[in-house]
Structure formats: structure tokens, C-alpha cells
Protein backbone atom coordinates (compact mmCIF):
# COMPACT_ATOMS: atom_id res chain seq x y z
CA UNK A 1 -18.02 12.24 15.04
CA UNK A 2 -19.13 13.86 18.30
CA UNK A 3 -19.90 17.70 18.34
CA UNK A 4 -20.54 17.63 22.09
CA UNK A 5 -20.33 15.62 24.86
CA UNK A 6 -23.24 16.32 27.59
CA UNK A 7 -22.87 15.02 31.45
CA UNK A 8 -24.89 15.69 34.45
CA UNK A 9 -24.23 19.33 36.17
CA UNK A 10 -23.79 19.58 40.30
CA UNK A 11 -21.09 16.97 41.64
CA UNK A 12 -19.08 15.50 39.82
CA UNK A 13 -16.81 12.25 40.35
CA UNK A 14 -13.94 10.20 39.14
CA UNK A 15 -16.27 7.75 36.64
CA UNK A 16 -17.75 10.62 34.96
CA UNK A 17 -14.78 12.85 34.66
CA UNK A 18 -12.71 9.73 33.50
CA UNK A 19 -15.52 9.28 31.49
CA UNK A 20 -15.19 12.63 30.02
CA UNK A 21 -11.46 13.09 29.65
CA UNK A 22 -11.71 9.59 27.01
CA UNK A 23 -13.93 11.25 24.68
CA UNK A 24 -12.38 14.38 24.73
CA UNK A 25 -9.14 12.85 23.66
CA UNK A 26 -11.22 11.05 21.44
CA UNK A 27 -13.31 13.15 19.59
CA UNK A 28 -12.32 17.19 20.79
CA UNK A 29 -15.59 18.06 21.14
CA UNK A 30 -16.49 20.90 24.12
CA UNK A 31 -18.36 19.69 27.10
CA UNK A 32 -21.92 20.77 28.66
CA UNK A 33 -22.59 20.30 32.22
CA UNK A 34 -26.70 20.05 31.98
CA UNK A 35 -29.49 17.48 31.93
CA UNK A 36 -29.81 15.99 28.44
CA UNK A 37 -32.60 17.14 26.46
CA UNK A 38 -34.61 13.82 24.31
CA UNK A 39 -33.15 14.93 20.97
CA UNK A 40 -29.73 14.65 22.44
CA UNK A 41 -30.43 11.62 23.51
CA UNK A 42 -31.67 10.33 20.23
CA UNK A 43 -28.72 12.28 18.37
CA UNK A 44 -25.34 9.62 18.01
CA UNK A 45 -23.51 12.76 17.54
CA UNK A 46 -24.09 14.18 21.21
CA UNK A 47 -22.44 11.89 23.93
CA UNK A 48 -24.64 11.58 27.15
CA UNK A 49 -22.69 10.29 30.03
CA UNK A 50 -23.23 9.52 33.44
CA UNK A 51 -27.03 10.82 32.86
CA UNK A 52 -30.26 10.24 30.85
CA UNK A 53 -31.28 7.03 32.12
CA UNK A 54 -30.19 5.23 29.06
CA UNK A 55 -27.29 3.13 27.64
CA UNK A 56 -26.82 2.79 24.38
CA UNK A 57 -23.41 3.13 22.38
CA UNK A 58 -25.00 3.38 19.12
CA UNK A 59 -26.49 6.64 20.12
CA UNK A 60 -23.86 7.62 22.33
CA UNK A 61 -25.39 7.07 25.79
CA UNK A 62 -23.14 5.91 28.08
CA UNK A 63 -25.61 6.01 31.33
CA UNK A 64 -25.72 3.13 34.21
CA UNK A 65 -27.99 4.28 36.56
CA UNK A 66 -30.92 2.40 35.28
CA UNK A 67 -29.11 -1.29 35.50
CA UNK A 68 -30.44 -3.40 38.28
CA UNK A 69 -29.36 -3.67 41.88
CA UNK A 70 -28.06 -6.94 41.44
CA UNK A 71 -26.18 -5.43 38.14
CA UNK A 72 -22.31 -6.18 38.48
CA UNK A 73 -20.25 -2.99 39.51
CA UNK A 74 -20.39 -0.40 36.44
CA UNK A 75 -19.74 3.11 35.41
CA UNK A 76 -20.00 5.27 33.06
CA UNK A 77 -16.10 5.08 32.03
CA UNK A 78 -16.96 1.37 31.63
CA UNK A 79 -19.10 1.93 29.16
CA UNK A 80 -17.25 4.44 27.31
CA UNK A 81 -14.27 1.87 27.54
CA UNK A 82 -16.34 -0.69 25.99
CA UNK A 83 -18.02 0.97 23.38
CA UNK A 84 -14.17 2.04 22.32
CA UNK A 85 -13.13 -2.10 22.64
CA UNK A 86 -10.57 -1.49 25.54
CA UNK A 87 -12.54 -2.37 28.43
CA UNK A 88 -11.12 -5.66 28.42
CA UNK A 89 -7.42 -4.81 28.56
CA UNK A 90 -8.61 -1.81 30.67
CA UNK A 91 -9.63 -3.87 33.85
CA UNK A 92 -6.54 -6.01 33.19
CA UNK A 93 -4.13 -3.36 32.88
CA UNK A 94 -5.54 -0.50 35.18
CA UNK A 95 -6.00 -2.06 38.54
CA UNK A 96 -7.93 1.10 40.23
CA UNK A 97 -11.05 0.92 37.47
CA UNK A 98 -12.59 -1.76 39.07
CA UNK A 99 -12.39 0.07 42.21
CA UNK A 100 -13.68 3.20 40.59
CA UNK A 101 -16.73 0.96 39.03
CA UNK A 102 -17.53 -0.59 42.91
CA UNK A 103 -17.40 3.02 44.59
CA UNK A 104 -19.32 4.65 41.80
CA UNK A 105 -22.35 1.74 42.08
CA UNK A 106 -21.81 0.25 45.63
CA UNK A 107 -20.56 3.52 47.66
CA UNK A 108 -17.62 3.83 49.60
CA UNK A 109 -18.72 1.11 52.50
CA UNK A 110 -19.37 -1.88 50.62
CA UNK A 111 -16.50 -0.84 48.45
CA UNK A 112 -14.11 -0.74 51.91
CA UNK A 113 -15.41 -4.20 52.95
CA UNK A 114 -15.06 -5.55 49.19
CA UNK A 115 -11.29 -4.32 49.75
CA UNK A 116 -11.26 -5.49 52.69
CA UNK A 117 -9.69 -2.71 54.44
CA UNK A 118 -11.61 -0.09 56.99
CA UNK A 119 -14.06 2.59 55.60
CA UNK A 120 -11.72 5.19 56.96
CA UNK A 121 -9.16 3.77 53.97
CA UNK A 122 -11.43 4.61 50.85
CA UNK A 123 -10.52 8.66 51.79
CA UNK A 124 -6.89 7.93 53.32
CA UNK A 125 -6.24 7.46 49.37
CA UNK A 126 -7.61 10.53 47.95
CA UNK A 127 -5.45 13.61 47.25
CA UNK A 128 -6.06 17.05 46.98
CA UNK A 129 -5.27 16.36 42.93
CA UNK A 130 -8.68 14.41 43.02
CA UNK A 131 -9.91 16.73 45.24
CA UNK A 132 -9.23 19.76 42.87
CA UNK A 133 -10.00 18.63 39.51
CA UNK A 134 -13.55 17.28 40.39
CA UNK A 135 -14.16 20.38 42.12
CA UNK A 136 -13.21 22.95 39.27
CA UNK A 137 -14.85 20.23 37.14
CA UNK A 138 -18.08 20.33 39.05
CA UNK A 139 -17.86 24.50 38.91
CA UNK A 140 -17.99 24.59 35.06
CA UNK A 141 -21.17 24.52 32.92
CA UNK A 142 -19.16 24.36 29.62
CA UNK A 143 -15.30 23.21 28.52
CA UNK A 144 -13.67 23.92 25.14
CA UNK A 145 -10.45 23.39 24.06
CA UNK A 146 -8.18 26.29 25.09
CA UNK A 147 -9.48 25.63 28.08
CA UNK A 148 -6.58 24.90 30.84
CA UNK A 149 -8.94 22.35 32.86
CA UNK A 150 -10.07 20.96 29.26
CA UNK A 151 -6.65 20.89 27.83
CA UNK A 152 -5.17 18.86 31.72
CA UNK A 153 -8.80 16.28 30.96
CA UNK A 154 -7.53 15.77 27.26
CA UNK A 155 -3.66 14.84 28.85
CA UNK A 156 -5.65 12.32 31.14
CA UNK A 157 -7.72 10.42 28.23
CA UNK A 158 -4.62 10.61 26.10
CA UNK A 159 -2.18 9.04 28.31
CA UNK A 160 -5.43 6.34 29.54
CA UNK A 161 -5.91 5.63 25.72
CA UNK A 162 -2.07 5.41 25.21
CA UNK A 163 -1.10 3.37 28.11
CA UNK A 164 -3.55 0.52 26.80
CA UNK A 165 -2.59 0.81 23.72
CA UNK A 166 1.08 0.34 24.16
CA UNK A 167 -0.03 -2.74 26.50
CA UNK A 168 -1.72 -4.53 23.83
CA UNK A 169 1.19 -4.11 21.66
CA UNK A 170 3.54 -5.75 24.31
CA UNK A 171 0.90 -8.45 24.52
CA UNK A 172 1.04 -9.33 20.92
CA UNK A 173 4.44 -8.43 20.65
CA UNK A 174 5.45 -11.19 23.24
CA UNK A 175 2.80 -13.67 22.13
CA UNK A 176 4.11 -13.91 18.64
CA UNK A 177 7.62 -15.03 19.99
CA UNK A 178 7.80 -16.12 23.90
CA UNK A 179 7.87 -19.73 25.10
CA UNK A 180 6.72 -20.78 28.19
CA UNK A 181 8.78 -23.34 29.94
CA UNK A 182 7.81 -26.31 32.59
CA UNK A 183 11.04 -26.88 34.45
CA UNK A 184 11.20 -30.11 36.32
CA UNK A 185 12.60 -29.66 39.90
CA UNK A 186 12.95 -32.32 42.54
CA UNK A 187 8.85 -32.23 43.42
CA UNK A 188 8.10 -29.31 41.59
CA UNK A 189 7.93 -27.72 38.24
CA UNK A 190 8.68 -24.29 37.80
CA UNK A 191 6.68 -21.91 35.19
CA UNK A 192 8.56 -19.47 33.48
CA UNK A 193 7.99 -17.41 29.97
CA UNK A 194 11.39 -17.04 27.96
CA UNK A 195 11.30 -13.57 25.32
CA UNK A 196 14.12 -14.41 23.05
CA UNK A 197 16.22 -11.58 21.74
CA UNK A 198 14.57 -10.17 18.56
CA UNK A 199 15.37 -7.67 15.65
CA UNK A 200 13.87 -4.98 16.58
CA UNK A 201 13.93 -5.37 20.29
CA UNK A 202 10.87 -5.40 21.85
CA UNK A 203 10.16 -2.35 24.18
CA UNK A 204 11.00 -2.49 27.75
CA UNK A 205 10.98 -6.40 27.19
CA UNK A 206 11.25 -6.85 31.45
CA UNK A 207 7.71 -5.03 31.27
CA UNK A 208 6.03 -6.53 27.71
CA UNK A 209 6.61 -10.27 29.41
CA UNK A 210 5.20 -9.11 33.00
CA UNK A 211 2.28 -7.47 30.53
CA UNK A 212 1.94 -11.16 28.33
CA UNK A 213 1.64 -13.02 31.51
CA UNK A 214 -0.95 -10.83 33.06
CA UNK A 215 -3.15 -10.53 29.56
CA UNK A 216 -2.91 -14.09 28.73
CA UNK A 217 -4.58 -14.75 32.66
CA UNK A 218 -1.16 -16.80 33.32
CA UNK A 219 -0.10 -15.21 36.63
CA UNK A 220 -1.48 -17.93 38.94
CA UNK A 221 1.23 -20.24 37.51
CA UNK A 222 3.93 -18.35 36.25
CA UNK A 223 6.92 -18.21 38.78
CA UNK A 224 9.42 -16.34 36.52
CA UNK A 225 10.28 -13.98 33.57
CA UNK A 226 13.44 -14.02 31.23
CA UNK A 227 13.83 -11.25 28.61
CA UNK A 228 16.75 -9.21 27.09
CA UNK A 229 19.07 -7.59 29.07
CA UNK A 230 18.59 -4.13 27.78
CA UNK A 231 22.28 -2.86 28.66
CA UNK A 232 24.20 -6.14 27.62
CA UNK A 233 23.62 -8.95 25.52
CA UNK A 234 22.72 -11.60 28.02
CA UNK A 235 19.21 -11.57 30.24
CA UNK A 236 17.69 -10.75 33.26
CA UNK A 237 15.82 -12.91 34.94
CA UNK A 238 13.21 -12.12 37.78
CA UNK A 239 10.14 -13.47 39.75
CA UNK A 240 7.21 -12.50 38.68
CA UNK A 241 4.91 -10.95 41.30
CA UNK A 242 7.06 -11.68 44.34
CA UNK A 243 7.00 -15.26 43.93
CA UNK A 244 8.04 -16.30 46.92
CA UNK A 245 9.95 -19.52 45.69
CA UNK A 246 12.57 -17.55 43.92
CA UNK A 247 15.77 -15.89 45.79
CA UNK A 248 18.31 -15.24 42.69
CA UNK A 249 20.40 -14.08 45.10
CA UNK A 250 20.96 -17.69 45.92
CA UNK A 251 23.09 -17.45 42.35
CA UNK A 252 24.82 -14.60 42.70
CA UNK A 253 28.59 -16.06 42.88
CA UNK A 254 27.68 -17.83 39.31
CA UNK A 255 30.14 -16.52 37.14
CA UNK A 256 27.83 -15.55 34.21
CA UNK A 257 26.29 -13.82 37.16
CA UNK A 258 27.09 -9.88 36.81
CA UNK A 259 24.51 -8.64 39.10
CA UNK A 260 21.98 -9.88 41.80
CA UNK A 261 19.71 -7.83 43.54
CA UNK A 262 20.35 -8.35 47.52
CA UNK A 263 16.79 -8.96 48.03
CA UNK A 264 16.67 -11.77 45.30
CA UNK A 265 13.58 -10.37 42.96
CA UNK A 266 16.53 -10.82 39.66
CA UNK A 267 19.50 -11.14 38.29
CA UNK A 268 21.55 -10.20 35.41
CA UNK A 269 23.15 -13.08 33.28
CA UNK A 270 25.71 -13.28 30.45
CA UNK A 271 24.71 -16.25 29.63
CA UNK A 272 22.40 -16.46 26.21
CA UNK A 273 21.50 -20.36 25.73
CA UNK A 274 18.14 -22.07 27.01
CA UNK A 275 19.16 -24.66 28.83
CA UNK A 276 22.04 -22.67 31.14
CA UNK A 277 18.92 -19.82 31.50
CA UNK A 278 17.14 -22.68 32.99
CA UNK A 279 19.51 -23.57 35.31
CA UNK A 280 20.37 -20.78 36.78
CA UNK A 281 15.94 -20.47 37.60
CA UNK A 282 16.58 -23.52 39.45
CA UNK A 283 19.67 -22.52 41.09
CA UNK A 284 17.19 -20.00 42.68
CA UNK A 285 14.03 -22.05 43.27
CA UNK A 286 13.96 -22.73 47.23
CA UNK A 287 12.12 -25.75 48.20
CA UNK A 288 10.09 -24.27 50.72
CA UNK A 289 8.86 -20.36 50.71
């Protein structure tokens, strides 16, 4: 159990705030803006972060400053992430932390050209809600709860924690009942995962297959998605990721075809077996992009 949780005082930033708002949601300890002294350090109960010159979990030291140049892009939230055994799921799921890690270790410039956009991009994206909470973070020497800046950074780990949490679920959820299809077409074969109607339903089942496919590291190959219709009892049936072989408006005038989006991302089907599911993916396939 943590009684406080210590980071470095003057300027704060996104890793070590993120950092921060994690353990508070974790643990509810108040917060202390000051350099660590040894015996917090070498006390587990006292989480250093972003500071110290040390990392080590087991005594709750979550600094990165130390690791080599050559180290790969880290921050401190990516070692509070691991330590908690959602680091994983957290760089699939949350497509800004590796960003976060890059600008925190490399600075905004190499971060820009490892983007590849201009350096003038890396602040186009900030907003004054960044803006604000770093700087009434950076003002404070001490949080507790009751605190309205304390109570926002608990909302923040809370709904980080949460939202990987529920994506696991939808991982294993899906896992333990989707098949993945290879549908011959002319010269091709079309990918597509297949989430059968189940008792209970799964939870937004359009968004627990899009969340299988991207955990299991099967986007590269995957062309499509079928899942429960939530508002009949047939399926929908989209592209995953803009695939740009798929135009389901190409089926629209099907007659098990209610509804198909004009700009061909899915459909809406009455129909409930495999093998007319399957057809109606290669009604839409379009032999060249």
C-alpha cells in the first residue's frame, strides 16, 4: 500500500502527471512535489516517479532518467504501466503513449521527424487543457484528496485504468468465440473475423472484434469484421481500418440489405447464416483499390 507518492517539483509534464494520476487512482495516497530523500527511496511504500535516478518496482521507483542513450523511448508512466501489467495492452490500445514516451526521452524534434510531420506539429496538438493542468500541477507542492486538481488526476487514472481494462475483456471475450475466415476470391483471399451471436451479448461487439483484431497483432491481414447487429437480429458488417478493397455499398440493393453506408465502410444485414455473411463480403471486395 502506498502512503505517498513523491515526484520531482518545478515543471511538470504529461509522463509524470500521467504517471501520477495511475497511482492515485490506484492507491489514494496524497502527492509531494520535492526531491526524494534516500529513505524514500528505499521505502516500497513511498512511490518515486519521474525522479531519484533509480528504477525499481519493488521499491516503488519508477525513474528513467538513468537508462542509456541508446535506451528505447521510456517514461515514467511506462514504468508505472508495467509494474501494474498493462503496459502491454496500454501501447496497443492507447495510440498517443508511445508518442508521450518519444517526446518525454527524445524531445519534441526527433519526436516530429519520428512522426514524420514538421516540428511546428508537436505544439499545433496541444490544448490549453494540457496547458492548464500541467501548469496548476507544476504550482502545487502537495495534493490530497478533496483536492479539486487531485480529485480531476484521480478521474484521469480511473478512466486510463478502466479503458484497458474493459479492452482486455473484449479481447478475451472475442477470443473465446470468434472465427476467422479465409474467403477465396478470384486471385485473392479475403480475411475476415466472424463474432457469432452469444448469450449474453458481448459489449459493443462492432468495437470488442475491431479490439480482438488489434490485440491479437492481426490487422495487417484482416480486411473485415462481422458481429451482432445490436438493433436487429442480423449483422453488420464493415472494413476494418479503411480497407480499401471493401465498398459494401456495392451490396446495397441485396435484399437482406437494410442499410449501407454511402461511403461503403458497412452494412447492415438480415441475414444470420455463414455462408450468405460470406457472400455478401465478396459482393463488396473490388478487385483493384
Amino acid at each position: 500500500m502506498l502512503t505517498t507518492i513523491l515526484t520531482h517539483p518545478g515543471g511538470a509534464h504529461k509522463d509524470d502527471l500521467l504517471a501520477v494520476c495511475v497511482l492515485i487512482a490506484r492507491s489514494g495516497a496524497p502527492v509531494v512535489r520535492r526531491e526524494p530523500t534516500p529513505a524514500e527511496l528505499d521505502d516500497p511504500g513511498v512511490a518515486v516517479v519521474d525522479v531519484g535516478g533509480v528504477h525499481d518496482p519493488a521499491r516503488s521507483n519508477f525513474d528513467h532518467h538513468h537508462f542509456p542513450r541508446e535506451h528505447a523511448p521510456t517514461c515514467a508512466l511506462s514504468l508505472v504501466l508495467e509494474d501494474l501489467g498493462v503496459y502491454e495492452d496500454a501501447l496497443r490500445f492507447c495510440d498517443w503513449l508511445e508518442t508521450a514516451e518519444w517526446f518525454d526521452s527524445r524531445g519534441p524534434t526527433k519526436t516530429a521527424a519520428w512522426l514524420g510531420v514538421p516540428r511546428r506539429a508537436i505544439s499545433q496538438l496541444n490544448s490549453p487543457i494540457d496547458m492548464t493542468l500541467l501548469r496548476r500541477f507544476a504550482q502545487k507542492t502537495r495534493l490530497e484528496a478533496g483536492d479539486p486538481l487531485y480529485e480531476y488526476m484521480r478521474f484521469v487514472g480511473e478512466d486510463l485504468l478502466e479503458h484497458l481494462r474493459v479492452a482486455r475483456e473484449r479481447i478475451d471475450f472475442v477470443a473465446a468465440r470468434a472465427e476467422r475466415w479465409q474467403l477465396p476470391h478470384g486471385d485473392s483471399v479475403i480475411e475476415a473475423v466472424f463474432l457469432p451471436r452469444t448469450d449474453p451479448p458481448a459489449d459493443e461487439p462492432s468495437i470488442a472484434v475491431a479490439s480482438y483484431v488489434r490485440g491479437q497483432d492481426l490487422g495487417d491481414v484482416t480486411a473485415a469484421l462481422v458481429y451482432p447487429d445490436r438493433r436487429g437480429g442480423g449483422y453488420g458488417i464493415s472494413r476494418y481500418e479503411d480497407h480499401p478493397r471493401l465498398d459494401f455499398s456495392r451490396v446495397q440493393d441485396e435484399p437482406d440489405v437494410h442499410f449501407a453506408h454511402k461511403s461503403g465502410f458497412m452494412c447492415k444485414t438480415s441475414a444470420t447464416e455463414p455462408a450468405r455473411l460470406q457472400a455478401l463480403i465478396r459482393g463488396a471486395w473490388l478487385e483493384r483499390p
